[in-house]
PDB file of N, CA and C in Angstrom:
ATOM      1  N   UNK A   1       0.840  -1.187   0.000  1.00  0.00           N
ATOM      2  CA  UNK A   1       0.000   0.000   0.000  1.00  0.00           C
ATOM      3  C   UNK A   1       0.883   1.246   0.000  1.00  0.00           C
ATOM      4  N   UNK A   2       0.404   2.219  -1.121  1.00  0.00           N
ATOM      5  CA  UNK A   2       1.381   3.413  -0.552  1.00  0.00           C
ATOM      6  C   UNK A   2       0.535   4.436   0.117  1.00  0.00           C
ATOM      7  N   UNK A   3       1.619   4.963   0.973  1.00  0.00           N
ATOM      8  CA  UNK A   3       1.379   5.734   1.923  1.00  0.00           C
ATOM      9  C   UNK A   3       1.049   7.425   1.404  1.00  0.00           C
ATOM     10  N   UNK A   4      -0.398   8.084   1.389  1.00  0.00           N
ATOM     11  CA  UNK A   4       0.031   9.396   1.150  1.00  0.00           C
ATOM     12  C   UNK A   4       0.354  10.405   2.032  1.00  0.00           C
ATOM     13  N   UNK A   5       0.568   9.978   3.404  1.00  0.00           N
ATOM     14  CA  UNK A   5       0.654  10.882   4.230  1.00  0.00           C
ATOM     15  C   UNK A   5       2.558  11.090   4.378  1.00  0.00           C
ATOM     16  N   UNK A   6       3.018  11.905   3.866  1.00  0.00           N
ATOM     17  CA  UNK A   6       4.292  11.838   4.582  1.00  0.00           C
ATOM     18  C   UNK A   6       5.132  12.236   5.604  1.00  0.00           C
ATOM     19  N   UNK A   7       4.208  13.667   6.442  1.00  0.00           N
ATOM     20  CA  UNK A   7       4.791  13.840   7.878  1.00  0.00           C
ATOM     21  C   UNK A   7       3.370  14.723   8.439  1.00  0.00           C
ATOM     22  N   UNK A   8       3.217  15.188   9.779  1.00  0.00           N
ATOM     23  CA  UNK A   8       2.740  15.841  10.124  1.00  0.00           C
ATOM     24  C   UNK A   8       3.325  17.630   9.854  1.00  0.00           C
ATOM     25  N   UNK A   9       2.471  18.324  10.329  1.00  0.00           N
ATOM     26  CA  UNK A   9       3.452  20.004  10.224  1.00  0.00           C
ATOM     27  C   UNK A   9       3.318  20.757  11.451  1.00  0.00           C
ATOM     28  N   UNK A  10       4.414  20.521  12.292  1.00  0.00           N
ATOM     29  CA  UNK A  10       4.091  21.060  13.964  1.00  0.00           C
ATOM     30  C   UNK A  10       4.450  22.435  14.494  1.00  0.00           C
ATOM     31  N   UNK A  11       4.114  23.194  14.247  1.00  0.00           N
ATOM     32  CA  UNK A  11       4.155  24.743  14.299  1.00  0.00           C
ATOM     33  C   UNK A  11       3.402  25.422  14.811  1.00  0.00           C
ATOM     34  N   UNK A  12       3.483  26.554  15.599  1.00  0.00           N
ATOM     35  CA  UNK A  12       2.654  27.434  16.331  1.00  0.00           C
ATOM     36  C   UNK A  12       1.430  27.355  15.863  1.00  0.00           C
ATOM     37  N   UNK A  13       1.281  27.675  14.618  1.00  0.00           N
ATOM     38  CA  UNK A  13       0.245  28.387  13.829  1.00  0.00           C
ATOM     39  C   UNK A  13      -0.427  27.085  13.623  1.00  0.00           C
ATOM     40  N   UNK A  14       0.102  25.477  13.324  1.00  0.00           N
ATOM     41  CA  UNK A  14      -0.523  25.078  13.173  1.00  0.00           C
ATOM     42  C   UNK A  14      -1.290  23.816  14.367  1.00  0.00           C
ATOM     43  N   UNK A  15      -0.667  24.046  15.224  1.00  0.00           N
ATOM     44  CA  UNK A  15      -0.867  24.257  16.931  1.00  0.00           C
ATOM     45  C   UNK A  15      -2.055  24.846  17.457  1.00  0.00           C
ATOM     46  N   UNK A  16      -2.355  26.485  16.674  1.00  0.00           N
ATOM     47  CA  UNK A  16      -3.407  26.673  17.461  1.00  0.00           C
ATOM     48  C   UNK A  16      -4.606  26.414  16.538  1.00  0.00           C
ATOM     49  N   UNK A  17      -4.411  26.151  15.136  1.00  0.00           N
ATOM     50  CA  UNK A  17      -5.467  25.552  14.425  1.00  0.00           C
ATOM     51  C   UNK A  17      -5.915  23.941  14.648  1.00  0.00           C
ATOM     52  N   UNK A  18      -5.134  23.771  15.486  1.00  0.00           N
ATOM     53  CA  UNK A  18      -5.568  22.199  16.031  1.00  0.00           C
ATOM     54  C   UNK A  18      -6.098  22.396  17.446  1.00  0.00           C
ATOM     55  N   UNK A  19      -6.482  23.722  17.930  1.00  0.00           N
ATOM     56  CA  UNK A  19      -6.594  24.080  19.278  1.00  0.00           C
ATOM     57  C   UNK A  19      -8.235  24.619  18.846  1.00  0.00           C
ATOM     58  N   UNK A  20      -7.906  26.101  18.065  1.00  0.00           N
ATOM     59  CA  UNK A  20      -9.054  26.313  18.021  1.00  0.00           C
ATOM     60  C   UNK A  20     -10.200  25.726  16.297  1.00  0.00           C
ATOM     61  N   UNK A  21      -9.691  25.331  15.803  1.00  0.00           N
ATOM     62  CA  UNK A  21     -10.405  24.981  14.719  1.00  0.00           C
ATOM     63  C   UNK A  21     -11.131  23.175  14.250  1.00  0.00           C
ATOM     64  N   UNK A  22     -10.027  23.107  15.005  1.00  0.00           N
ATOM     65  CA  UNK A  22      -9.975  21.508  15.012  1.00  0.00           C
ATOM     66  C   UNK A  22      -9.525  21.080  13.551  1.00  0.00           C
ATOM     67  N   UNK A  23      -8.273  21.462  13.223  1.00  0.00           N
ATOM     68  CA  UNK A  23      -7.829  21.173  12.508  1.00  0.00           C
ATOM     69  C   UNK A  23      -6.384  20.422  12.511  1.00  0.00           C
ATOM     70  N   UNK A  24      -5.490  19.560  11.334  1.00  0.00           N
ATOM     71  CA  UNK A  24      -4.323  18.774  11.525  1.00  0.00           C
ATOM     72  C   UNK A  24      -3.821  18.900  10.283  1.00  0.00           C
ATOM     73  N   UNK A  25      -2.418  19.939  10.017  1.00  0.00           N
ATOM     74  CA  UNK A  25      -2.020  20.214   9.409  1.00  0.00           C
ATOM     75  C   UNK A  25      -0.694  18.691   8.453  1.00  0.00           C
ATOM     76  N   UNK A  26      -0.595  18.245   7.442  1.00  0.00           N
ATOM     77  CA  UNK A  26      -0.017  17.214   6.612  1.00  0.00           C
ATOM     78  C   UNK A  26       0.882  17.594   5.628  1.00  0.00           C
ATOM     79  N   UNK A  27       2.386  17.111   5.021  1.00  0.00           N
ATOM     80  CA  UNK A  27       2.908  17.348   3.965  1.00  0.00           C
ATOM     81  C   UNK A  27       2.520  15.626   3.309  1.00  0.00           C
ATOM     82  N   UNK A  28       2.229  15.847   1.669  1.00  0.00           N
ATOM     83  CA  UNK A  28       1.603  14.546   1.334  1.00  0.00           C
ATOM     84  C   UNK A  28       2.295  14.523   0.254  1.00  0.00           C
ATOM     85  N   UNK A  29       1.912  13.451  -0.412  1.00  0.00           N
ATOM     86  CA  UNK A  29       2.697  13.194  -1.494  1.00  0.00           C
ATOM     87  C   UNK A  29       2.032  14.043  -2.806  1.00  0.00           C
ATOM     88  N   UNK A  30       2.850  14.447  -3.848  1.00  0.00           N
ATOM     89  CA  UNK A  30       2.106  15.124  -4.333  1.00  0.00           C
ATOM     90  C   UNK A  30       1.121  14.600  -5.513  1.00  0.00           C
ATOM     91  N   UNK A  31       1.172  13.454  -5.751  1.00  0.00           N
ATOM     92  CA  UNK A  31      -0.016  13.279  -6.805  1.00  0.00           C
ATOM     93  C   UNK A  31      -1.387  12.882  -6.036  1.00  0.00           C
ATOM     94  N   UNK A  32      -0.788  13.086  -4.634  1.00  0.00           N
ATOM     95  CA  UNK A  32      -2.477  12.591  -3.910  1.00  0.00           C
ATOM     96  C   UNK A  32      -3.674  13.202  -3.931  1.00  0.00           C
ATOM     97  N   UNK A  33      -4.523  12.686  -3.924  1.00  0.00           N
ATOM     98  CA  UNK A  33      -6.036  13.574  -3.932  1.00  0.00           C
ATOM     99  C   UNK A  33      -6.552  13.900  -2.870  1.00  0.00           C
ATOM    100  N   UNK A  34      -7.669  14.546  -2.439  1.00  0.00           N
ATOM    101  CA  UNK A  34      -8.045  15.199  -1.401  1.00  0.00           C
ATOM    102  C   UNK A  34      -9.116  13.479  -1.230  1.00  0.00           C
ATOM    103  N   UNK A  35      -9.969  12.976  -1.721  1.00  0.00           N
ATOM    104  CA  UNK A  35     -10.351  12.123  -1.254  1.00  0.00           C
ATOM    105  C   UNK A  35      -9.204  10.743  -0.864  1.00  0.00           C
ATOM    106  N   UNK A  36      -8.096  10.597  -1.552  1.00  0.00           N
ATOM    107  CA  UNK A  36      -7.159   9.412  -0.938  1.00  0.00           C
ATOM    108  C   UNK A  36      -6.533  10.269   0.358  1.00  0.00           C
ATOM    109  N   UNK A  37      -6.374  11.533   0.560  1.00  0.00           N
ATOM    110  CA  UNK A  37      -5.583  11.882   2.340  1.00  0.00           C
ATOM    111  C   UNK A  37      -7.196  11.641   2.921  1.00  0.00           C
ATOM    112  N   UNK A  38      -8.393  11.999   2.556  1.00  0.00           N
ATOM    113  CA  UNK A  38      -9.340  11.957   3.434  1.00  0.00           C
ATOM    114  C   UNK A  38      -9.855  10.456   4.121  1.00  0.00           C
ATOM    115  N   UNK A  39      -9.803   9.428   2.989  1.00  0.00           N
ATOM    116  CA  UNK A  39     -10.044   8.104   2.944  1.00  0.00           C
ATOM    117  C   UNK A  39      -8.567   7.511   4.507  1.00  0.00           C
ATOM    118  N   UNK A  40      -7.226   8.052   3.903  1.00  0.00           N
ATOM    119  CA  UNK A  40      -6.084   7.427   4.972  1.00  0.00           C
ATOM    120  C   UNK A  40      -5.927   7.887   6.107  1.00  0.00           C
ATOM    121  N   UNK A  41      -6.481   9.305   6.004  1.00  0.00           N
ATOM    122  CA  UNK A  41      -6.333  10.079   7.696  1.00  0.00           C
ATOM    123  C   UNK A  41      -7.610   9.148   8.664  1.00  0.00           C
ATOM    124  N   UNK A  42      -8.788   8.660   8.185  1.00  0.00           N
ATOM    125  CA  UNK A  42      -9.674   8.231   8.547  1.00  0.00           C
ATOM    126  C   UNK A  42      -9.376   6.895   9.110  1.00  0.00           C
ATOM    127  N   UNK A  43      -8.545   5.689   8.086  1.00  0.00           N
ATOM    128  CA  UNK A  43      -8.259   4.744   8.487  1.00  0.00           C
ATOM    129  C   UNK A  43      -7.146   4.855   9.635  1.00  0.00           C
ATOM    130  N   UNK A  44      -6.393   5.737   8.875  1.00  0.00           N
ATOM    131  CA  UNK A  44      -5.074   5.644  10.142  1.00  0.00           C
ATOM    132  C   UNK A  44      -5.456   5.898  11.520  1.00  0.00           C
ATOM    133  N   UNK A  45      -6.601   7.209  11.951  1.00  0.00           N
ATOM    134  CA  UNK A  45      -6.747   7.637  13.234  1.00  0.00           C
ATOM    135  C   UNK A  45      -7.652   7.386  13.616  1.00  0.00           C
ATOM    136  N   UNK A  46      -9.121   6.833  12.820  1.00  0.00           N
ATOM    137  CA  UNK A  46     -10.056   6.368  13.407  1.00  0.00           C
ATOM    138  C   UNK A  46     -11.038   7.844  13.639  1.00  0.00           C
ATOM    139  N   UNK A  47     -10.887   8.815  12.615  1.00  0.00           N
ATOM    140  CA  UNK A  47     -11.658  10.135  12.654  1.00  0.00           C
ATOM    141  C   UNK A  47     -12.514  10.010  11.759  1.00  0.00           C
ATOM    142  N   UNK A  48     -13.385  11.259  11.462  1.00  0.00           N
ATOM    143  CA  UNK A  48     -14.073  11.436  10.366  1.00  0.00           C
ATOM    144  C   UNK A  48     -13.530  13.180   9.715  1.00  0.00           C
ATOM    145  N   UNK A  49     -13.439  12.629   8.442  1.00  0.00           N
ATOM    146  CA  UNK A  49     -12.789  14.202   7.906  1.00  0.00           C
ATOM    147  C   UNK A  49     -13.886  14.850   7.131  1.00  0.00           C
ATOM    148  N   UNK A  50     -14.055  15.926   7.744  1.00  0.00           N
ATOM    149  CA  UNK A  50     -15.033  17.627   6.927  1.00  0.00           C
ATOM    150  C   UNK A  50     -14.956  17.997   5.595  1.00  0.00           C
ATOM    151  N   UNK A  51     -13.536  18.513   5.945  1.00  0.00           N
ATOM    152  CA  UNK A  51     -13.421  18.750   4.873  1.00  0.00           C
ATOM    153  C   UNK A  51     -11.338  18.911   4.528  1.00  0.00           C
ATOM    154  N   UNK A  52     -11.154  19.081   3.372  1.00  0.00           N
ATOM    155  CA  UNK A  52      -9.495  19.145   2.785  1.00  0.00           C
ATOM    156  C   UNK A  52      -9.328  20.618   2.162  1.00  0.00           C
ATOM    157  N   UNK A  53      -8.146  21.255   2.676  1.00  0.00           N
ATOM    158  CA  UNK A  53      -7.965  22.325   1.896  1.00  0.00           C
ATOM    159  C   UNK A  53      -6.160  22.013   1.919  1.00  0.00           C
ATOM    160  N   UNK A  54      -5.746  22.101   0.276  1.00  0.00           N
ATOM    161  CA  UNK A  54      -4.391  21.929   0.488  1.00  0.00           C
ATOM    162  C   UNK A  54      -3.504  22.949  -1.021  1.00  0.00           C
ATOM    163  N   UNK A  55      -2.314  23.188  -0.298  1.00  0.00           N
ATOM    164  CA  UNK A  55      -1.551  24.147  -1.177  1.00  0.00           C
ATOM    165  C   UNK A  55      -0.555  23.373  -1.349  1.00  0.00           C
ATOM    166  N   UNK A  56      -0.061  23.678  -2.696  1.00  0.00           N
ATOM    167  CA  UNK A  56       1.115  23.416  -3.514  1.00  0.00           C
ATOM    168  C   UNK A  56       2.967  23.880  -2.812  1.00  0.00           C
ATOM    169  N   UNK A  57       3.424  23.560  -2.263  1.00  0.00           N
ATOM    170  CA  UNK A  57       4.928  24.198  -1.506  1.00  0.00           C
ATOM    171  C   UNK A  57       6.245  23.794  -2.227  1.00  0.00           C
ATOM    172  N   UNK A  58       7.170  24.572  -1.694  1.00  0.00           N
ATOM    173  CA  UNK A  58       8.262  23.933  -2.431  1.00  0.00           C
ATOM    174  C   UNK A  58       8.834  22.578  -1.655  1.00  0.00           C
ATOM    175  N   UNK A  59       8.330  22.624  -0.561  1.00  0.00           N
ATOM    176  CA  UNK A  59       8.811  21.623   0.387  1.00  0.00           C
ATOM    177  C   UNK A  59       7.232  19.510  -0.318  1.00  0.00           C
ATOM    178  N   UNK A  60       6.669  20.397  -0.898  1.00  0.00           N
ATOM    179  CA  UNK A  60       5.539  19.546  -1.147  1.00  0.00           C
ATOM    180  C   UNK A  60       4.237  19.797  -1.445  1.00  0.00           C
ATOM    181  N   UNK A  61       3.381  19.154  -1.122  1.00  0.00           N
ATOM    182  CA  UNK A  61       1.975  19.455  -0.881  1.00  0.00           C
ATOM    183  C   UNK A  61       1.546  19.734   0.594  1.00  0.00           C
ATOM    184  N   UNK A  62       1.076  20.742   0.881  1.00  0.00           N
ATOM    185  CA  UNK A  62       0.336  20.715   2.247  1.00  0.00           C
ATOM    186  C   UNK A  62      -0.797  20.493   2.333  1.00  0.00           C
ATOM    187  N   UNK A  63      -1.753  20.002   2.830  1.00  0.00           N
ATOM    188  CA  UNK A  63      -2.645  19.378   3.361  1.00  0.00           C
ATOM    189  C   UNK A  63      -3.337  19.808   4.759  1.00  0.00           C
ATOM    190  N   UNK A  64      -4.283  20.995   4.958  1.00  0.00           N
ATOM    191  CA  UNK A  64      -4.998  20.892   5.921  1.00  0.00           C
ATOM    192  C   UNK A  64      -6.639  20.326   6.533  1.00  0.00           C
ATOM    193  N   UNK A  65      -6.796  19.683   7.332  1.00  0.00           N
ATOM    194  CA  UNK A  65      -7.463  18.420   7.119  1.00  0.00           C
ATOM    195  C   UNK A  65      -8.346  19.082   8.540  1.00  0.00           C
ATOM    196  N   UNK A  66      -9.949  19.299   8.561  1.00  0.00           N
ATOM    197  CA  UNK A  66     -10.869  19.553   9.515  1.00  0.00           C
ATOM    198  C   UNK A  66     -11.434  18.191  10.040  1.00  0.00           C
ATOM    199  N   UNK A  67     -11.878  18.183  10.853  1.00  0.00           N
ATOM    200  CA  UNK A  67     -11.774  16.804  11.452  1.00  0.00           C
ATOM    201  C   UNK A  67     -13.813  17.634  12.070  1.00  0.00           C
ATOM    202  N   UNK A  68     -14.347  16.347  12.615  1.00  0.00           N
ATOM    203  CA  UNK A  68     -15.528  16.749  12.590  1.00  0.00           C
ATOM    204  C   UNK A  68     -15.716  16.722  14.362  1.00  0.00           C
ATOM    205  N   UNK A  69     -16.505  17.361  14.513  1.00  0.00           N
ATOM    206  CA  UNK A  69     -16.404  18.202  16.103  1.00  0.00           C
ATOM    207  C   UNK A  69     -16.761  16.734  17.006  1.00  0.00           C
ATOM    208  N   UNK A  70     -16.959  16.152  16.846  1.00  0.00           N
ATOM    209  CA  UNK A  70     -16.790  15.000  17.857  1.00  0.00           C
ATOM    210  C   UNK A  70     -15.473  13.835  18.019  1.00  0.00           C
ATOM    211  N   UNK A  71     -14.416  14.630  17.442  1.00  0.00           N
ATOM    212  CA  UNK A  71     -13.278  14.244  17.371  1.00  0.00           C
ATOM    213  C   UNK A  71     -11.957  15.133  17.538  1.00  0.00           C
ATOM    214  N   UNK A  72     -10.891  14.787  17.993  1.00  0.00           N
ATOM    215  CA  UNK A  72     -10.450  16.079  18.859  1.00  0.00           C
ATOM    216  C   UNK A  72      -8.721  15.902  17.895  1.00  0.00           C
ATOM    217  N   UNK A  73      -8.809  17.469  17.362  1.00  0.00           N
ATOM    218  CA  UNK A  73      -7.458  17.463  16.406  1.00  0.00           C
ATOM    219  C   UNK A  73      -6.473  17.340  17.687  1.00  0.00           C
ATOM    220  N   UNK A  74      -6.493  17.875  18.815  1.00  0.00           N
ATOM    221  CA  UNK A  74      -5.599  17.931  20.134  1.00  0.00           C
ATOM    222  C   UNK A  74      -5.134  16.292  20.172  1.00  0.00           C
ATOM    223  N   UNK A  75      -6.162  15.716  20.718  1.00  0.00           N
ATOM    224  CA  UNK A  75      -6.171  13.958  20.913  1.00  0.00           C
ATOM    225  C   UNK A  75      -5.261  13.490  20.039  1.00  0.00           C
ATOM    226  N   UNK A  76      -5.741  13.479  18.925  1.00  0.00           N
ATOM    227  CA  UNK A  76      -4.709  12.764  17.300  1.00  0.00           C
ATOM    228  C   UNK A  76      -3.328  13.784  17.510  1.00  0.00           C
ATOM    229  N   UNK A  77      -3.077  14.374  17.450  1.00  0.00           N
ATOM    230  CA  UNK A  77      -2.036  14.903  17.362  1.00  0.00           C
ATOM    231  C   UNK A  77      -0.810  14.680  18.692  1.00  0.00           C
ATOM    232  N   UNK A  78      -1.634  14.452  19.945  1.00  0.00           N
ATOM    233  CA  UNK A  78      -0.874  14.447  20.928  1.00  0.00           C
ATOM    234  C   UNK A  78      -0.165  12.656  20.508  1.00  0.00           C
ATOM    235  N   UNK A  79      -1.217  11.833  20.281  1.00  0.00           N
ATOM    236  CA  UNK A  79      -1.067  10.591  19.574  1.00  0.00           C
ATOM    237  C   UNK A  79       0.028  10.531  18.691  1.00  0.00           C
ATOM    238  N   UNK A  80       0.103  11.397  17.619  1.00  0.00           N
ATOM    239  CA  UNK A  80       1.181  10.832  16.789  1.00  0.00           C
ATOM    240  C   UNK A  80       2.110  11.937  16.929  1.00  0.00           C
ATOM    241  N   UNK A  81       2.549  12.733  18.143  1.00  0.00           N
ATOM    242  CA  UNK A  81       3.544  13.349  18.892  1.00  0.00           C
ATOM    243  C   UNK A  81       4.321  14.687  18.221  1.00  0.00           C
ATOM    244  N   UNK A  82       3.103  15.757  17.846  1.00  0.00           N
ATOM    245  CA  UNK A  82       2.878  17.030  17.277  1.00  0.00           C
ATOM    246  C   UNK A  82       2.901  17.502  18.643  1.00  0.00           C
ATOM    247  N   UNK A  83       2.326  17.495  19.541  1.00  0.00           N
ATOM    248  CA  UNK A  83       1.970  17.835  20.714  1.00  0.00           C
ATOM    249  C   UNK A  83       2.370  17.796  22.003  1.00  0.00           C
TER     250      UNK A  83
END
């Protein structure tokens, strides 16, 4: 299976969008689609995803990923050690 997730992005900014938005910021691979990160963030963490908004970087694709309010971007993140 390949993997499209390739790291988390742990930064202030995207710290407090996992605080107040409930959001979890991703660098992905770049031919991925917004439904294959939505489909793997789901399997991998056991969430449900809102919605995908992602920009083009020189470092990659970024990937910011809303998670749906009965699921806590804090929780997942402290989990895979953003936090």
């Amino acid at each position: 299976m390949k993997f499209n997730i390739i790291s988390p992005v742990a930064t202030e900014k995207t710290m407090l969008k996992g605080e107040k938005e409930n959001k979890l910021t991703f660098i992905v691979r770049k031919g991925a689609t917004k439904q294959d990160i939505a489909k793997e963030v789901e399997e991998r963490f056991g969430v449900k995803v809102v919605s995908i908004n992602s920009l083009n970087t020189k470092k990659g694709k970024k990937v910011i990923v809303r998670l749906a309010s009965e699921f806590s971007a804090d929780e997942i993140g402290g989990r895979i050690g953003i936090y």
